[in-house]
N, C-alpha and C. Protein backbone atom coordinates (compact mmCIF):
# COMPACT_ATOMS: atom_id res chain seq x y z
N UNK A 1 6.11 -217.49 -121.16
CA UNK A 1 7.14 -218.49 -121.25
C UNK A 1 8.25 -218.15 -120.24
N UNK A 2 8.52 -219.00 -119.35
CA UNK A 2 9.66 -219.16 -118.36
C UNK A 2 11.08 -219.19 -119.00
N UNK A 3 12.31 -218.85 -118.73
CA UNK A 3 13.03 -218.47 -119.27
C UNK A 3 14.08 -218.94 -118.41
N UNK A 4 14.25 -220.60 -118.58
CA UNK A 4 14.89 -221.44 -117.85
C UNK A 4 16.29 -221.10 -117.24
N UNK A 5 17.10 -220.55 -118.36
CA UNK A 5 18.81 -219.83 -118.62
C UNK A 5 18.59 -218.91 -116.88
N UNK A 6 17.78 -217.66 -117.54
CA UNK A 6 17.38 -216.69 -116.02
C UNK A 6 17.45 -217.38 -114.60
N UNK A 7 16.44 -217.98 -114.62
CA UNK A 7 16.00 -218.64 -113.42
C UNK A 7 17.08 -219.18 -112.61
N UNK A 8 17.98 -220.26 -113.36
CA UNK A 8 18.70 -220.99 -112.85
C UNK A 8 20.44 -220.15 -112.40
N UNK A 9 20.42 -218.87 -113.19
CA UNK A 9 21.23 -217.60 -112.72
C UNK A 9 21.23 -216.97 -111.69
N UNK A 10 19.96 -216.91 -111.65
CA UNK A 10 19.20 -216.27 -110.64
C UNK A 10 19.15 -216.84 -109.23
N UNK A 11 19.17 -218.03 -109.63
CA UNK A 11 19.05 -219.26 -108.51
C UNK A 11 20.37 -219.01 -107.63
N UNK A 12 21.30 -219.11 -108.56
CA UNK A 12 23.14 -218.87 -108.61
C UNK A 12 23.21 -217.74 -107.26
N UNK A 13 22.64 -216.55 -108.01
CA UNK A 13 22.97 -215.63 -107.23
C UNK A 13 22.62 -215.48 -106.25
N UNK A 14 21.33 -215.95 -105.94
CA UNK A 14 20.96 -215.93 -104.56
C UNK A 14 21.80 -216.30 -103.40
N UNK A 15 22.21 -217.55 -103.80
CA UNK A 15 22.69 -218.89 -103.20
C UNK A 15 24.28 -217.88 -102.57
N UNK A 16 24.85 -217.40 -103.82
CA UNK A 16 26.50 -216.54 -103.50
C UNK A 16 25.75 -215.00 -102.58
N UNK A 17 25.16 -214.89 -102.88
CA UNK A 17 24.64 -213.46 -101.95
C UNK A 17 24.20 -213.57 -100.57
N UNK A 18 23.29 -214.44 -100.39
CA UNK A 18 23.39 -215.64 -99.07
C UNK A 18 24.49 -216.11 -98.28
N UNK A 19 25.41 -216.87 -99.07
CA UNK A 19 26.75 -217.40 -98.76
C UNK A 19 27.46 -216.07 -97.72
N UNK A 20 27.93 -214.78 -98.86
CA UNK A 20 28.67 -214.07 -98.14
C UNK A 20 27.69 -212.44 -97.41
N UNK A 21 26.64 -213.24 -97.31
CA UNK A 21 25.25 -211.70 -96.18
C UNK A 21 25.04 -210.94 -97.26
N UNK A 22 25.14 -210.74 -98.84
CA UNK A 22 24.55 -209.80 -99.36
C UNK A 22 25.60 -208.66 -99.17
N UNK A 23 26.69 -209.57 -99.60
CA UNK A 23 27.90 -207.93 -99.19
C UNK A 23 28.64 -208.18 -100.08
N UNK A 24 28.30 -207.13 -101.05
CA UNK A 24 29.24 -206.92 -102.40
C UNK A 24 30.43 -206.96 -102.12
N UNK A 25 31.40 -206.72 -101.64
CA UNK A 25 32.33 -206.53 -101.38
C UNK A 25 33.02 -208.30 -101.36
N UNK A 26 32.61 -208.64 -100.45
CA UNK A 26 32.70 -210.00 -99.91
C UNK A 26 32.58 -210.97 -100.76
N UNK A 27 31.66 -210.75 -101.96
CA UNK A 27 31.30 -211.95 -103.01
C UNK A 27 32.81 -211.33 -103.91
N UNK A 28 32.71 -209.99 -104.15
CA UNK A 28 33.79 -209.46 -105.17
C UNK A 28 35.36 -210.07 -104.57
N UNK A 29 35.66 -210.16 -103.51
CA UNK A 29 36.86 -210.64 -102.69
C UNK A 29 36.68 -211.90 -102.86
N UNK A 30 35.78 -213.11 -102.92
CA UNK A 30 35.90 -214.24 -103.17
C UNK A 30 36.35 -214.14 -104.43
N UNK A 31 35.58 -213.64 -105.05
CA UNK A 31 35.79 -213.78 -107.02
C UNK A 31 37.52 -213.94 -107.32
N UNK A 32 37.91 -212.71 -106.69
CA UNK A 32 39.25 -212.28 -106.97
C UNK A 32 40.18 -213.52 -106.36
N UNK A 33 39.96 -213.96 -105.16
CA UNK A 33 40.59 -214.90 -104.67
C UNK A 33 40.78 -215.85 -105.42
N UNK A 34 39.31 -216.72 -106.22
CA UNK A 34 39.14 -217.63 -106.86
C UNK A 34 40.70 -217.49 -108.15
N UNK A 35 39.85 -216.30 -108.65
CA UNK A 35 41.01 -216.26 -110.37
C UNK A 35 41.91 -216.42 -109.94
N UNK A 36 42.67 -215.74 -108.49
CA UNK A 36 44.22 -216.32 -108.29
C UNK A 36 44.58 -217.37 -107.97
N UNK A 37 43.53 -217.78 -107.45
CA UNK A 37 43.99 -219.64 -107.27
C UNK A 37 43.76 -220.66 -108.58
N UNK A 38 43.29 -220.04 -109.67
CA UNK A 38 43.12 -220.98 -110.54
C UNK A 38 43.91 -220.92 -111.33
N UNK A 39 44.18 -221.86 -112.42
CA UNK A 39 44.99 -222.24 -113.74
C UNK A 39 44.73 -220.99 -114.90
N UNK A 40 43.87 -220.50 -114.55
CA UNK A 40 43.35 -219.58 -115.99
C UNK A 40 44.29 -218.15 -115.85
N UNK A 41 44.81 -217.42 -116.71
CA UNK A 41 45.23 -216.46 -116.57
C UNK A 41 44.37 -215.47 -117.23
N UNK A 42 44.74 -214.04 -116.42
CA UNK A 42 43.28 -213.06 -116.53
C UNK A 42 44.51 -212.13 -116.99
N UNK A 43 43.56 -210.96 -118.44
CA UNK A 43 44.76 -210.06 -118.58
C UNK A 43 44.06 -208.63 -118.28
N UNK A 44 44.01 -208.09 -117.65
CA UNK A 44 43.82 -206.64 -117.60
C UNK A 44 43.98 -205.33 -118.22
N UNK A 45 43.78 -204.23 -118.65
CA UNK A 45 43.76 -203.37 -119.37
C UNK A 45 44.58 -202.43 -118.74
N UNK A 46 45.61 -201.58 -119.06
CA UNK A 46 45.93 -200.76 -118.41
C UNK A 46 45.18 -199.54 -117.85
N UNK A 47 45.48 -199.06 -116.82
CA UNK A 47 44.68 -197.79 -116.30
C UNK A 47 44.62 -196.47 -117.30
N UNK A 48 43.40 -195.85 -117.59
CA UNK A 48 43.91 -194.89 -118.37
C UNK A 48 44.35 -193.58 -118.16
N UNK A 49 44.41 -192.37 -118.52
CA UNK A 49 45.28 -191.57 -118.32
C UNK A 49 44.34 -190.47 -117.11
N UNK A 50 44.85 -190.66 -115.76
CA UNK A 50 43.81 -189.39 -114.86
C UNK A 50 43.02 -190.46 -114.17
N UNK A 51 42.86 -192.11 -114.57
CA UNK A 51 41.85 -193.00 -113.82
C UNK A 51 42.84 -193.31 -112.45
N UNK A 52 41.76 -192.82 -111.33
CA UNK A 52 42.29 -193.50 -110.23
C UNK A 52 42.19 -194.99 -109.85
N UNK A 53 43.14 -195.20 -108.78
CA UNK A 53 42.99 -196.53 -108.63
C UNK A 53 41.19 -196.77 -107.74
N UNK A 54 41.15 -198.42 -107.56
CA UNK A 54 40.37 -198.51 -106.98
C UNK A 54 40.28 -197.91 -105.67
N UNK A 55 41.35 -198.02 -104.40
CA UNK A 55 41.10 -197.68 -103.53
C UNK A 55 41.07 -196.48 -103.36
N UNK A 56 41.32 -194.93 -104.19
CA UNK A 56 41.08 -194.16 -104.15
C UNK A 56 39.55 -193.33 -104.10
N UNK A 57 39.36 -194.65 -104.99
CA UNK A 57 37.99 -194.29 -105.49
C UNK A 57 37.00 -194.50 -104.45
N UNK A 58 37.26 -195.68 -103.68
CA UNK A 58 36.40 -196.01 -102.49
C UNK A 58 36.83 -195.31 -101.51
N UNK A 59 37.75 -194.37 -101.17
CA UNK A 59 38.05 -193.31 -100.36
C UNK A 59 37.08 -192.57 -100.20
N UNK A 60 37.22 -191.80 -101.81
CA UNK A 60 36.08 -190.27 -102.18
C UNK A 60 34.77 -191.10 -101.88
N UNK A 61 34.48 -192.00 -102.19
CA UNK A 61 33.43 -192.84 -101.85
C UNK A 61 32.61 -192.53 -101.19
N UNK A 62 33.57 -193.17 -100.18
CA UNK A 62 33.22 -193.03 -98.55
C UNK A 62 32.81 -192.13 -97.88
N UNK A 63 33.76 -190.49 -98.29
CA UNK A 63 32.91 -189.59 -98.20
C UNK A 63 31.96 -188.50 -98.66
N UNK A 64 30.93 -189.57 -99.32
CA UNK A 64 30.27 -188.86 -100.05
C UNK A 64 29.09 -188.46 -99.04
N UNK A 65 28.05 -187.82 -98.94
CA UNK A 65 26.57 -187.93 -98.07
C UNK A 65 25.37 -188.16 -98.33
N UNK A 66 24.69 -188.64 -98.39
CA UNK A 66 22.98 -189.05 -99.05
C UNK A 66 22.33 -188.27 -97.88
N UNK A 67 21.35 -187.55 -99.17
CA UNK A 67 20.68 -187.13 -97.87
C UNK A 67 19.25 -188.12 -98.54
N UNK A 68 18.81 -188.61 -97.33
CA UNK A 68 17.30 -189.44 -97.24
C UNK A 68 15.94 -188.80 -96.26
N UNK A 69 15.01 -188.68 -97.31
CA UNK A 69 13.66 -187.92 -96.08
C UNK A 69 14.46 -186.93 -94.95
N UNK A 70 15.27 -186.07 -95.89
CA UNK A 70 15.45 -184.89 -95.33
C UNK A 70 16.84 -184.78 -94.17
N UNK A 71 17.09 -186.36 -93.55
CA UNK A 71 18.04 -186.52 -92.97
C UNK A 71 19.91 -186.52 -93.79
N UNK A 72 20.59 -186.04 -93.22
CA UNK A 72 21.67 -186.44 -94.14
C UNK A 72 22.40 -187.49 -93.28
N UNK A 73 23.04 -188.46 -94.23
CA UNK A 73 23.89 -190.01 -93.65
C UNK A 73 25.05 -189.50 -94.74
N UNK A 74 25.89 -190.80 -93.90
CA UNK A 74 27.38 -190.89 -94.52
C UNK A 74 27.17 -191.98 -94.96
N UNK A 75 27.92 -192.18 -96.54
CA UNK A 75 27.76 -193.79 -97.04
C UNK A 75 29.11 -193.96 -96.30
């Protein structure tokens, strides 16, 4: 049995992953854009105690290293 709900989600996502090349980032920056342009108000949780912010986090991120088939890369 096909599982109509899925499919048509699925469909969704393609379509937004397409839109902005398959770059998380880029769909996540639309998102955010959207809620601020709209009527709806969003409430957030405060940070908890020792949680860095986001851009910190994508700092350490950044330099983390993968190593792949023996090679090492920088994400």
């Amino acid at each position: 049995m096909k599982d109509t709900v899925a499919e048509q989600v699925r469909a969704v996502r393609r379509k937004l992953s397409a839109r902005f090349d398959f770059d998380v980032r880029r769909i996540c920056d639309d998102v955010m854009q959207r809620q601020r342009a709209g009527a709806k108000e969003y409430v957030t949780q405060p940070k908890a105690e020792g949680e860095q912010s986001r851009s910190a986090t994508d700092a350490s991120a950044s330099e983390q290293r993968l190593a792949v088939d023996g090679a090492t890369h920088r994400r």
